[in-house]
C-alpha atoms as a PDB file:
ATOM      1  CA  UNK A   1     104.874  19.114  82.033  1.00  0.00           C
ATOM      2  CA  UNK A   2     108.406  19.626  81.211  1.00  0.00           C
ATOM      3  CA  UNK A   3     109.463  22.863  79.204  1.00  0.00           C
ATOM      4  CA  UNK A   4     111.201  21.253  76.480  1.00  0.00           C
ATOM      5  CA  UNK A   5     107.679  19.821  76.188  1.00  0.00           C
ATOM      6  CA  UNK A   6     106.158  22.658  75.686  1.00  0.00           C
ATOM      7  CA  UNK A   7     107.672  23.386  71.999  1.00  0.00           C
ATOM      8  CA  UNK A   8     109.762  21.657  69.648  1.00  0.00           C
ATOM      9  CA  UNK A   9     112.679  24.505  69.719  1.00  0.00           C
ATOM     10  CA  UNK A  10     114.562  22.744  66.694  1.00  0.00           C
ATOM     11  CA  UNK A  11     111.969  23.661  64.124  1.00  0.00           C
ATOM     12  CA  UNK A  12     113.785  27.156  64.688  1.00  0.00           C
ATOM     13  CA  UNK A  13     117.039  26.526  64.570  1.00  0.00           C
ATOM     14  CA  UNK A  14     117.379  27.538  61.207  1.00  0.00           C
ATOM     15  CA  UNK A  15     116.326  31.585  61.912  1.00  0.00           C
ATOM     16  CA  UNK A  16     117.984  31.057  65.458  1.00  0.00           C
ATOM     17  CA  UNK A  17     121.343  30.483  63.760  1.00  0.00           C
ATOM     18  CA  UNK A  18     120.824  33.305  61.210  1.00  0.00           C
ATOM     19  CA  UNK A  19     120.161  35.353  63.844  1.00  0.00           C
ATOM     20  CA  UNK A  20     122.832  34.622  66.301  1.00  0.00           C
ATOM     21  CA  UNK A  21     125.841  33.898  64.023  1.00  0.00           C
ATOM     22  CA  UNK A  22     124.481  37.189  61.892  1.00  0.00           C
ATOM     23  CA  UNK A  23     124.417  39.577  64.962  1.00  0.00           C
ATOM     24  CA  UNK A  24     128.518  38.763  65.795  1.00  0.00           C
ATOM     25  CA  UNK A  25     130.944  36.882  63.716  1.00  0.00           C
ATOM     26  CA  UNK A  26     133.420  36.520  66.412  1.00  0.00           C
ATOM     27  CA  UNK A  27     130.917  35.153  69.003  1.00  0.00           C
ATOM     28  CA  UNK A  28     131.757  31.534  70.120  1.00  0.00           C
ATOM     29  CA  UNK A  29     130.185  28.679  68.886  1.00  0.00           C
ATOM     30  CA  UNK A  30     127.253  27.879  70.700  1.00  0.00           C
ATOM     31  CA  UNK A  31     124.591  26.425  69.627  1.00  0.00           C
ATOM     32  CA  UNK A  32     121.397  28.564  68.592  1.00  0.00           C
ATOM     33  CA  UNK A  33     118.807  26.495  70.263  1.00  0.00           C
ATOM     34  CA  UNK A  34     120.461  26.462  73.291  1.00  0.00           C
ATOM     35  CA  UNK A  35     120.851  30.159  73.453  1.00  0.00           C
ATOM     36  CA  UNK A  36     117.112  30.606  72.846  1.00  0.00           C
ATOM     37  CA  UNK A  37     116.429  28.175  75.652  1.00  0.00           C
ATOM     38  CA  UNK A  38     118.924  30.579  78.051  1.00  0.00           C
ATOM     39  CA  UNK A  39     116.701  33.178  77.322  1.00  0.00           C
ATOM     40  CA  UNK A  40     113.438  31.735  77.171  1.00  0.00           C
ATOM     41  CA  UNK A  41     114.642  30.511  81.035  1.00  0.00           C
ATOM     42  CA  UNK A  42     116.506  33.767  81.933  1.00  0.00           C
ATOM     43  CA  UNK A  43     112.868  35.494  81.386  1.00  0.00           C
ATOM     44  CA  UNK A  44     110.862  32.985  82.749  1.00  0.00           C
ATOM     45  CA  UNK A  45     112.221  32.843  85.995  1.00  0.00           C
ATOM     46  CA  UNK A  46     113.420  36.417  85.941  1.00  0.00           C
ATOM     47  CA  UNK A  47     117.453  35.538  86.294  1.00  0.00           C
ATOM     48  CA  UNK A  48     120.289  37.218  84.707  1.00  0.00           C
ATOM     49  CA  UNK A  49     123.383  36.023  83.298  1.00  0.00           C
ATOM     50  CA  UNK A  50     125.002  35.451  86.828  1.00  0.00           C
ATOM     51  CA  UNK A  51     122.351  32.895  88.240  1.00  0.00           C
ATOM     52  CA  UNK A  52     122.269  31.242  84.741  1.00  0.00           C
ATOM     53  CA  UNK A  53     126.165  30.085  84.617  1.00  0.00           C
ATOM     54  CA  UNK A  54     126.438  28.869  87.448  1.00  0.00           C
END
C-alpha cells in the first residue's frame, strides 16, 4: 500500500494552513499538506531535515 493511500491528507488542509501560516507570517509559501506529509515522513523513517531535502 502506498502512504498517500493510507489517508486522504486534503480533508486537513484547512487546520494545516491555519496552523502553518498562523505560527509565522513571513514563512514561505508552501503548501500545508505538503509540510504535514514532510513530517509525517521525517518521523516515520526517523530522518531530519538534511536527508529530507535532498
Amino acid at each position: 500500500m502506498k502512504f498517500k493511500e493510507l489517508l486522504d491528507y486534503e480533508i486537513y488542509h484547512d487546520i494545516l494552513e491555519i496552523i502553518y501560516l498562523g505560527s509565522n507570517k513571513s514563512r514561505p509559501n508552501f503548501d500545508p499538506v505538503l509540510m504535514f506529509k514532510i513530517i509525517i515522513l521525517e518521523i516515520f523513517y526517523n530522518f531530519n531535515d538534511n536527508k529530507i531535502s535532498k
